[in-house]
C-alpha atoms as a PDB file:
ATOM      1  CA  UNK A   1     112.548 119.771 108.409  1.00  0.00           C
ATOM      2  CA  UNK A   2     116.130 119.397 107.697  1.00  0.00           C
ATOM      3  CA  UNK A   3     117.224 121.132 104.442  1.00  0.00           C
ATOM      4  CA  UNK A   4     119.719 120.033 101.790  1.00  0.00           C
ATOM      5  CA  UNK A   5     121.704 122.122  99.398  1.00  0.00           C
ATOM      6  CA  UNK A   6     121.748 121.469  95.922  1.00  0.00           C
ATOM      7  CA  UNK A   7     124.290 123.109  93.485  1.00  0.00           C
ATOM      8  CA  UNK A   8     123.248 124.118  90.039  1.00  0.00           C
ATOM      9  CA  UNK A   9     125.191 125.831  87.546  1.00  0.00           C
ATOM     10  CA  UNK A  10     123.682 127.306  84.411  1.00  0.00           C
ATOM     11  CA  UNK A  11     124.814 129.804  81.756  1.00  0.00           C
ATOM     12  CA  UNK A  12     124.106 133.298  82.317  1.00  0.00           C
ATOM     13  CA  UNK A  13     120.967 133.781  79.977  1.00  0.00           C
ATOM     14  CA  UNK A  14     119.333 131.076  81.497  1.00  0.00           C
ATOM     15  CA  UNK A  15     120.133 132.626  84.923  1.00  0.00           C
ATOM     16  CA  UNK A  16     118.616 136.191  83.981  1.00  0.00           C
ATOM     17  CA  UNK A  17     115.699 134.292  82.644  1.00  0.00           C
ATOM     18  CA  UNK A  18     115.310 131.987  86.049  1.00  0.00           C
ATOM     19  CA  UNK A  19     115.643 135.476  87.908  1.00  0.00           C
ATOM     20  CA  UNK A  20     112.883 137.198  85.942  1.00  0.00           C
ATOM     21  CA  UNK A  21     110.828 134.428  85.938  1.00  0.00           C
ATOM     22  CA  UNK A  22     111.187 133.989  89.963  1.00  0.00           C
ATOM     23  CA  UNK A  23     110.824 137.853  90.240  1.00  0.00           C
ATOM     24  CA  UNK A  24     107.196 137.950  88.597  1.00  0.00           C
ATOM     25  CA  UNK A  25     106.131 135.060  90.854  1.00  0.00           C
ATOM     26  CA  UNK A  26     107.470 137.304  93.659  1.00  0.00           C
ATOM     27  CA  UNK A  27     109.842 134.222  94.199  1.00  0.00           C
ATOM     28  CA  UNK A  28     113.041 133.342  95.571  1.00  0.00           C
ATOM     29  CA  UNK A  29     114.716 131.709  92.927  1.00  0.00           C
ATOM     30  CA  UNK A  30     115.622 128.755  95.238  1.00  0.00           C
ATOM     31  CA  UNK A  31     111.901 129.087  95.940  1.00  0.00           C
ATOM     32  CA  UNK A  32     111.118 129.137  92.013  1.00  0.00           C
ATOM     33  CA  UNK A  33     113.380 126.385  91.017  1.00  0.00           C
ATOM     34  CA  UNK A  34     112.050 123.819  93.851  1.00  0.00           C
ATOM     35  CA  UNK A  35     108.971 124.531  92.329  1.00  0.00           C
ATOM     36  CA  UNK A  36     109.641 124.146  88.803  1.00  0.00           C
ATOM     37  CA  UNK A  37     111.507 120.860  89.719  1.00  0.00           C
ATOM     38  CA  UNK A  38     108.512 119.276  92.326  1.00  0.00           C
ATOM     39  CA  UNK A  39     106.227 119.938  89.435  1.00  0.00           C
ATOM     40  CA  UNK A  40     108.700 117.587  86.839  1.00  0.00           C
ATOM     41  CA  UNK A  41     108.683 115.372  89.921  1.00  0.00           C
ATOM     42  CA  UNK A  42     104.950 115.005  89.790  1.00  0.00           C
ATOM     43  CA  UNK A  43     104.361 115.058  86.241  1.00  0.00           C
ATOM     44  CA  UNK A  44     106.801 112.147  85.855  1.00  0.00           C
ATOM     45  CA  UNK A  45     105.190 110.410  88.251  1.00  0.00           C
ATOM     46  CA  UNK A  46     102.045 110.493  86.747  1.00  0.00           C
ATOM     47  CA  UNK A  47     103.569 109.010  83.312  1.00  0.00           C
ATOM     48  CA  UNK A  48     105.388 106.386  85.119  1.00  0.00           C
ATOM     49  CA  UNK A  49     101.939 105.196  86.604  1.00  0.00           C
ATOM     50  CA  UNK A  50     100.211 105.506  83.129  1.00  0.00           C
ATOM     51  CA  UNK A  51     102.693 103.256  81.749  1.00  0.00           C
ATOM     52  CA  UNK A  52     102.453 100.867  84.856  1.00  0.00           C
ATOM     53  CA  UNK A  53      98.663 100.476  84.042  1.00  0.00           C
ATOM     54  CA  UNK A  54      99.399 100.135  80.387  1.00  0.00           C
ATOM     55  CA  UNK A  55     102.234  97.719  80.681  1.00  0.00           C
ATOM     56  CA  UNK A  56     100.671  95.782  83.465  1.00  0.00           C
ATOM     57  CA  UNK A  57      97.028  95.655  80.532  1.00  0.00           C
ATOM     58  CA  UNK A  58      99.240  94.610  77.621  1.00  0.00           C
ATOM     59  CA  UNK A  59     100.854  91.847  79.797  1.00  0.00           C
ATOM     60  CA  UNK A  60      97.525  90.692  80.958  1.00  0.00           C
ATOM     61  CA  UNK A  61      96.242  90.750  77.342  1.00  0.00           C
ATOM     62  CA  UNK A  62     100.022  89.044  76.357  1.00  0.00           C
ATOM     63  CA  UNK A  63      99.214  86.205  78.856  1.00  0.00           C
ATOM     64  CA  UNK A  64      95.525  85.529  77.591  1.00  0.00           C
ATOM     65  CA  UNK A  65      96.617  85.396  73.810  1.00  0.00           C
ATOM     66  CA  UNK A  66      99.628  83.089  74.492  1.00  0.00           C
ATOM     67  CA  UNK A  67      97.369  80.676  77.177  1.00  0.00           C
ATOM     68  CA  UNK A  68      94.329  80.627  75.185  1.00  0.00           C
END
């Protein structure tokens, strides 16, 4: 699979911390941060489809009230 670089700057004692934390993992820290960031990927799309089912109940429950 093709691969695409990403830039990221960050101040230096959040780089020493990204580096530590990558080190204990026995991580790159390219490795670590793709990671980190799949896992935000995922958790977000778990809330977005939460809020699809709520939406899509309350909108159900929106049309009964205003058709009844």
């Amino acid at each position: 699979m093709a691969q695409t670089r990403l830039s990221l700057s960050v101040d230096q004692e959040k780089a020493a911390a990204i580096r530590e934390a990558a080190r204990r993992r026995g991580l790159t820290v390219a490795a670590y941060i793709e990671g980190a960031a799949m896992e935000a990927v995922a958790r977000d799309a778990r809330i977005r489809a939460l809020f699809a089912e709520w939406e899509a109940s309350e909108a159900a429950e929106a049309d009964q009230r205003f058709t009844a």
